[in-house]
Protein backbone atom coordinates (compact mmCIF):
# COMPACT_ATOMS: atom_id res chain seq x y z
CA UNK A 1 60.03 -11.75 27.49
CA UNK A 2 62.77 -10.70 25.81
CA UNK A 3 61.02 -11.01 22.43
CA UNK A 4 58.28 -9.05 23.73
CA UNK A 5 60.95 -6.24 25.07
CA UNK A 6 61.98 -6.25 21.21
CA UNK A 7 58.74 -5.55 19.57
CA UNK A 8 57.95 -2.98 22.22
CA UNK A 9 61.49 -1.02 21.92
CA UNK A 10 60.77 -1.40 17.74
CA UNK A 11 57.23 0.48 18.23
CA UNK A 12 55.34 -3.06 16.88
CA UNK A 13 53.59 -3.55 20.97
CA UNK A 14 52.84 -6.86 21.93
CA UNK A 15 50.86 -9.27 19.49
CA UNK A 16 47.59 -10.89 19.21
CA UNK A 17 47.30 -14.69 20.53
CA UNK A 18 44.65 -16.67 18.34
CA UNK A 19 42.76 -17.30 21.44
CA UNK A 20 41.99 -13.41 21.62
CA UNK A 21 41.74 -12.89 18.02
CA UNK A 22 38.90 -15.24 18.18
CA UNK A 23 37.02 -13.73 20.91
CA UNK A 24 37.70 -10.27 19.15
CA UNK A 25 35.55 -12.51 16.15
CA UNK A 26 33.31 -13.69 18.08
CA UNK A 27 31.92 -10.22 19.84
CA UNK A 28 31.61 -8.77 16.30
CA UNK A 29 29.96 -11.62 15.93
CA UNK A 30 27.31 -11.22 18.50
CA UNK A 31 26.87 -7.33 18.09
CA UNK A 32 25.65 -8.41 14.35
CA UNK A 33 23.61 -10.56 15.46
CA UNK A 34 21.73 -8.35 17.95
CA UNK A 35 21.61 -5.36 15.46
CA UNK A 36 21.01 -6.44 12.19
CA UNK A 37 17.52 -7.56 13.18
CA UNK A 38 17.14 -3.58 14.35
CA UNK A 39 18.71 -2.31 11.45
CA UNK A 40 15.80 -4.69 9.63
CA UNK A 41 13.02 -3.37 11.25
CA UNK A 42 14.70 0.22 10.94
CA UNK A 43 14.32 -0.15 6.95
CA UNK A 44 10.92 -1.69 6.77
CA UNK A 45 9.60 1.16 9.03
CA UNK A 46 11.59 3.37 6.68
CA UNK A 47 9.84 2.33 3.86
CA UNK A 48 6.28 1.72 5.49
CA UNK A 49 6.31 5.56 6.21
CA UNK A 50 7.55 6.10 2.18
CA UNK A 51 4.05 4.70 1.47
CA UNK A 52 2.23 6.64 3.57
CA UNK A 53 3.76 10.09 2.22
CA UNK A 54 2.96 8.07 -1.26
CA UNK A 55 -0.70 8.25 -0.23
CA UNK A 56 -0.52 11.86 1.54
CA UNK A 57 0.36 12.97 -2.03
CA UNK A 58 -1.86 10.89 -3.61
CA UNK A 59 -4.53 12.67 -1.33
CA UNK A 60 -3.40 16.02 -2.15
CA UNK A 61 -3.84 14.90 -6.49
CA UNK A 62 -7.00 13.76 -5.37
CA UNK A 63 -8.12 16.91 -3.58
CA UNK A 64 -7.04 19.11 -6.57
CA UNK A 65 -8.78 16.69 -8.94
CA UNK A 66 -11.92 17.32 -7.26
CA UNK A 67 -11.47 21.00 -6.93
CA UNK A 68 -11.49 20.95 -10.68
CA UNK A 69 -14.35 18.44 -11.21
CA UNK A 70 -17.13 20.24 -9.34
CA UNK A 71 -16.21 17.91 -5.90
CA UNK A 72 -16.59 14.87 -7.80
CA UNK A 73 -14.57 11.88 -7.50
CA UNK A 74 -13.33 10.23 -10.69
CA UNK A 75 -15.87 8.25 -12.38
CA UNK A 76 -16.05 6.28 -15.53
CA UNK A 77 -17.89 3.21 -16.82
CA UNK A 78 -15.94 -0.50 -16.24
CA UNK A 79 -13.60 -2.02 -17.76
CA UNK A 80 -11.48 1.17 -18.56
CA UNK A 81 -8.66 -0.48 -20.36
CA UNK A 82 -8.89 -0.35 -24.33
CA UNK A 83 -7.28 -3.69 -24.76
CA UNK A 84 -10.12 -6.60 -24.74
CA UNK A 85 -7.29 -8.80 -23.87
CA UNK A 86 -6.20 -6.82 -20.69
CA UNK A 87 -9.18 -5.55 -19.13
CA UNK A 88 -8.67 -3.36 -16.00
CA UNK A 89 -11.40 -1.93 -13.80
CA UNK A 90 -11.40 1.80 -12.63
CA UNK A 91 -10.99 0.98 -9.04
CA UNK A 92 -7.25 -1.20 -10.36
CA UNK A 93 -3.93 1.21 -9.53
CA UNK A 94 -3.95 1.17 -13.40
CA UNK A 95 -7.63 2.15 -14.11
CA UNK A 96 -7.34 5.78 -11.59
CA UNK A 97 -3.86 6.75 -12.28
CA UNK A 98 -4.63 9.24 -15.54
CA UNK A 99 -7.17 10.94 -13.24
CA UNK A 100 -4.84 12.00 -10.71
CA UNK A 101 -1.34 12.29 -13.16
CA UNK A 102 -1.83 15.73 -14.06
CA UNK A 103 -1.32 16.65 -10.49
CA UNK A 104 1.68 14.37 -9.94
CA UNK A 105 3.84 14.60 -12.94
CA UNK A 106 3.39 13.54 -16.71
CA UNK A 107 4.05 10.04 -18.69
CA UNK A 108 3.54 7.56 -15.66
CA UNK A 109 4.04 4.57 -16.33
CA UNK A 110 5.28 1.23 -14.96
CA UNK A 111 9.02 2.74 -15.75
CA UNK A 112 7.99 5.67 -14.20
CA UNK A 113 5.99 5.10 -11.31
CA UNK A 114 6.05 8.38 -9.11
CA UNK A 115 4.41 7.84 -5.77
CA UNK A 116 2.12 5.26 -7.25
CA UNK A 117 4.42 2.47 -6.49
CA UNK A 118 4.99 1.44 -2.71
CA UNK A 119 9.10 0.65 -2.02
CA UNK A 120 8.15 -2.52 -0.43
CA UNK A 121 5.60 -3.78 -2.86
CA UNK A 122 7.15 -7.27 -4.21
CA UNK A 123 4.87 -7.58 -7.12
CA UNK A 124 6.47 -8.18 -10.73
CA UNK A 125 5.90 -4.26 -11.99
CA UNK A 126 4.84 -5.73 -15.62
CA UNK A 127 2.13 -7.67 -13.73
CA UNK A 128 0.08 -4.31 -12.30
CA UNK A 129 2.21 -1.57 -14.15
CA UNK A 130 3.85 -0.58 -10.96
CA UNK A 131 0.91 0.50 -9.51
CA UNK A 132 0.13 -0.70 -5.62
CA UNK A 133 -3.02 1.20 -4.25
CA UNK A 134 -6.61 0.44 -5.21
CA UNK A 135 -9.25 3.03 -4.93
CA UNK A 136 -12.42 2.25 -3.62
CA UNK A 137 -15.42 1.76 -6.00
CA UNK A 138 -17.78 3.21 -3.72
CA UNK A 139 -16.28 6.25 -5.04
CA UNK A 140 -18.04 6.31 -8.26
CA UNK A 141 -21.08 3.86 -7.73
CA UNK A 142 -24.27 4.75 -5.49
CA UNK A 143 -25.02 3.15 -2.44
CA UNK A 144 -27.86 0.78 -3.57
CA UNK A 145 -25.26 -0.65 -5.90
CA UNK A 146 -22.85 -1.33 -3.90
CA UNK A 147 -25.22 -3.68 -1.51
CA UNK A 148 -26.58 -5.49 -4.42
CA UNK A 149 -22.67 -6.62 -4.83
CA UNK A 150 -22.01 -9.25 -2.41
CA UNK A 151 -19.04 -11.41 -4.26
CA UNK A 152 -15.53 -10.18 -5.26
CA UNK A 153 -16.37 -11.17 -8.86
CA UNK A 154 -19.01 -8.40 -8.77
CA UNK A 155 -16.13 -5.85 -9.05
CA UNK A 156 -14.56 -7.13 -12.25
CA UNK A 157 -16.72 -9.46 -13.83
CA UNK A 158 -17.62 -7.64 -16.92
CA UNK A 159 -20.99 -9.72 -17.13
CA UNK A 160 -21.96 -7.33 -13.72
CA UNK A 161 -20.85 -4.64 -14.31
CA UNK A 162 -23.37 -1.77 -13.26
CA UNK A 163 -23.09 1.92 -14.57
CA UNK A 164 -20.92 3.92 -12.80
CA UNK A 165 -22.74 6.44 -11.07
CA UNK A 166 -20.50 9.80 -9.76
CA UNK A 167 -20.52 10.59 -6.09
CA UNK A 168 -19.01 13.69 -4.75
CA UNK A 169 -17.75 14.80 -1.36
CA UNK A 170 -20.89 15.63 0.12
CA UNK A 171 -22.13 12.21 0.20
CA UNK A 172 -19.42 10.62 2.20
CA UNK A 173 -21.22 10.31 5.51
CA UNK A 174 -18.01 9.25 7.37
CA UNK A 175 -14.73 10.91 6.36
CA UNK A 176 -12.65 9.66 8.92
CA UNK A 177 -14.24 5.63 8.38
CA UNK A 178 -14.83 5.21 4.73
CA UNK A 179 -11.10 3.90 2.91
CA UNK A 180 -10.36 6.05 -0.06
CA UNK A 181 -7.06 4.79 -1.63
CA UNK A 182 -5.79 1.57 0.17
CA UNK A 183 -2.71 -0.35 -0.79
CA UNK A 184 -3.67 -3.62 -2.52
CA UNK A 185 -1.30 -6.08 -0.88
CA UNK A 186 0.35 -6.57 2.50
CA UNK A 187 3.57 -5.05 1.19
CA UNK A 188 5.07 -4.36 4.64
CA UNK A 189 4.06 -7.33 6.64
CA UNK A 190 4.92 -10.55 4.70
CA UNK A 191 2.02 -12.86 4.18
CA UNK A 192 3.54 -16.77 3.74
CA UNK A 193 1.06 -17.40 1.03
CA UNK A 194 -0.31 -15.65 -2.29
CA UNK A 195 -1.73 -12.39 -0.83
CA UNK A 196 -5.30 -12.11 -1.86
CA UNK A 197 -5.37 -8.18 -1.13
CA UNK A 198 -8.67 -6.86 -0.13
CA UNK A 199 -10.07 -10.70 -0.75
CA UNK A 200 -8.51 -11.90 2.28
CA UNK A 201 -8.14 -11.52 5.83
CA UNK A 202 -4.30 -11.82 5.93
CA UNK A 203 -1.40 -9.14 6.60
CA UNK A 204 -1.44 -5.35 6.94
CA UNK A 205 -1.65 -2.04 4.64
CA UNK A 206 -1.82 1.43 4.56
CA UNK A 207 -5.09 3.44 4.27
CA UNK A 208 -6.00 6.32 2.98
CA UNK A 209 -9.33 8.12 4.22
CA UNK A 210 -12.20 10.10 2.55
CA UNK A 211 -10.94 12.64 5.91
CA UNK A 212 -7.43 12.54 4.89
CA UNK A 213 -5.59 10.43 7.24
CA UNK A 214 -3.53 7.50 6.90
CA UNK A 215 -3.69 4.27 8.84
CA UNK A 216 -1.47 1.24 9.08
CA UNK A 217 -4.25 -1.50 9.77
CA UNK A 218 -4.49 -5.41 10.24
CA UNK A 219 -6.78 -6.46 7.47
CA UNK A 220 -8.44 -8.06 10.72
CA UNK A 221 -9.47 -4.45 12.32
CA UNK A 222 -11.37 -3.39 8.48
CA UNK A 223 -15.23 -3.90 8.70
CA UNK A 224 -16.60 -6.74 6.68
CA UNK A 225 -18.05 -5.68 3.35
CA UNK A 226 -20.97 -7.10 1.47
CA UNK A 227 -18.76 -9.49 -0.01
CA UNK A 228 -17.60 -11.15 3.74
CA UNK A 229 -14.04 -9.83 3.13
CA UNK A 230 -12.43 -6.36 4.59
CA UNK A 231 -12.70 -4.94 1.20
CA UNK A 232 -13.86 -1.33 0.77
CA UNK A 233 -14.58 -1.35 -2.61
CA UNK A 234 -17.68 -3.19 -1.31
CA UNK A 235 -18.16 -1.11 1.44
CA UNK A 236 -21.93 -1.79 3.38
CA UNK A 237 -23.51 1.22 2.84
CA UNK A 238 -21.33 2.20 -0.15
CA UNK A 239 -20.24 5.52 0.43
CA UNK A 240 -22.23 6.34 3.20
CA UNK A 241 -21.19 3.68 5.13
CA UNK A 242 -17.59 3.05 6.88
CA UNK A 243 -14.40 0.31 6.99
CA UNK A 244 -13.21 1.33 10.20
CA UNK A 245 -13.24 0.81 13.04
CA UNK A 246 -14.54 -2.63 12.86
CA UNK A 247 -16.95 -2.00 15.98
């Protein structure tokens, strides 16, 4: 008591047993526990809505890119890429980005992705050149081609490859169904194994539609394609038809 008295009279107050510094421990303890699962969910909703303003601005290039192309979507024949080595198809993040550049901001590139890059995307940037959204071929192929596609391969097989035919806004029968820019992989909902993007029925993305909007969707609420998958580069109906809602 007296030692107590001491410490109290020198202004040091009465000090911590063991027993209560490790209760003191173990509440912080806990309290991480509960929140740092919050604080995870927090940042992946964080950077989930970072996509979507990617695609909102993405929308808005696209919009002035058609304003200056008589309402016509970009268009060019397949494989776009100039290296025989490294083909890329029109409808690949890399083939559509110079269309819409000069309304986001010069010299992208996989160092310098702008808003074509989703935060959350875990792909190697060398392997896509930081690009994460696909845009749908039905955008620049006629309806009647798009049904005679019924296999993945179809959309990057340079032995099928059909000219590219130019669509403008008028013929999208159904803004608010038909996917316009969509992101390629499940970037904020993890899928445990390789994620086959619009080839597979796994995980969850962010849409953009013909109308505008954007949509967080289960790949298992897209309509199936002529392929069998929820891909809307293959959309029935091409770009008269829709990808959602599934019924």
């Amino acid at each position: 008591m007296g030692c107590i008295c001491e410490r109290i009279r020198k202004g040091l107050g009465p000090g911590f047993s063991l027993v209560e510094l490790l209760v003191v421990i173990a509440t912080i303890a806990l309290l991480l526990s509960i929140l740092m699962p919050s604080l995870g969910r927090a940042r992946s909703m964080a950077m989930r809505l970072k996509c979507a303003h990617n695609l909102r601005q993405i929308d808005m290039a696209m919009h002035l890119y058609l304003s200056g192309n008589d309402d016509t979507y970009p268009c060019t024949q397949d494989p776009v890429s100039e290296d025989p080595n490294n083909p890329y198809w029109l409808w690949m993040g890399r083939g559509w980005r110079a269309f819409v550049e000069p309304y986001l901001e010069t010299n992208i590139n996989k160092d310098n992705p702008s808003v074509l890059f989703c935060p959350q995307d875990r792909t190697e940037k060398d392997e896509y050149e930081a690009t994460s959204y696909a845009y749908s071929m039905a955008f620049y192929h006629s309806p009647e081609q798009i049904d005679d596609m019924n296999s993945p391969s179809d959309t990057y097989d340079k032995n099928k490859v059909q000219p590219s035919v130019p669509q403008r806004c008028s013929n999208v029968a159904k803004p608010s169904g038909k996917i316009l820019v969509g992101e390629w992989n499940s970037n904020h909902y993890r899928i445990k194994s390789k994620d086959p993007g619009w080839w597979g029925w796994q995980g969850c993305r962010n849409y953009l539609f013909a109308d505008g909007q954007v949509r967080y969707l289960q790949a298992g609420r897209i309509r199936e394609a002529n392929d069998g998958l929820p891909d809307a580069n293959l959309t029935v109906g091409g770009i008269k038809g829709r990808d959602w809602p599934r019924i």
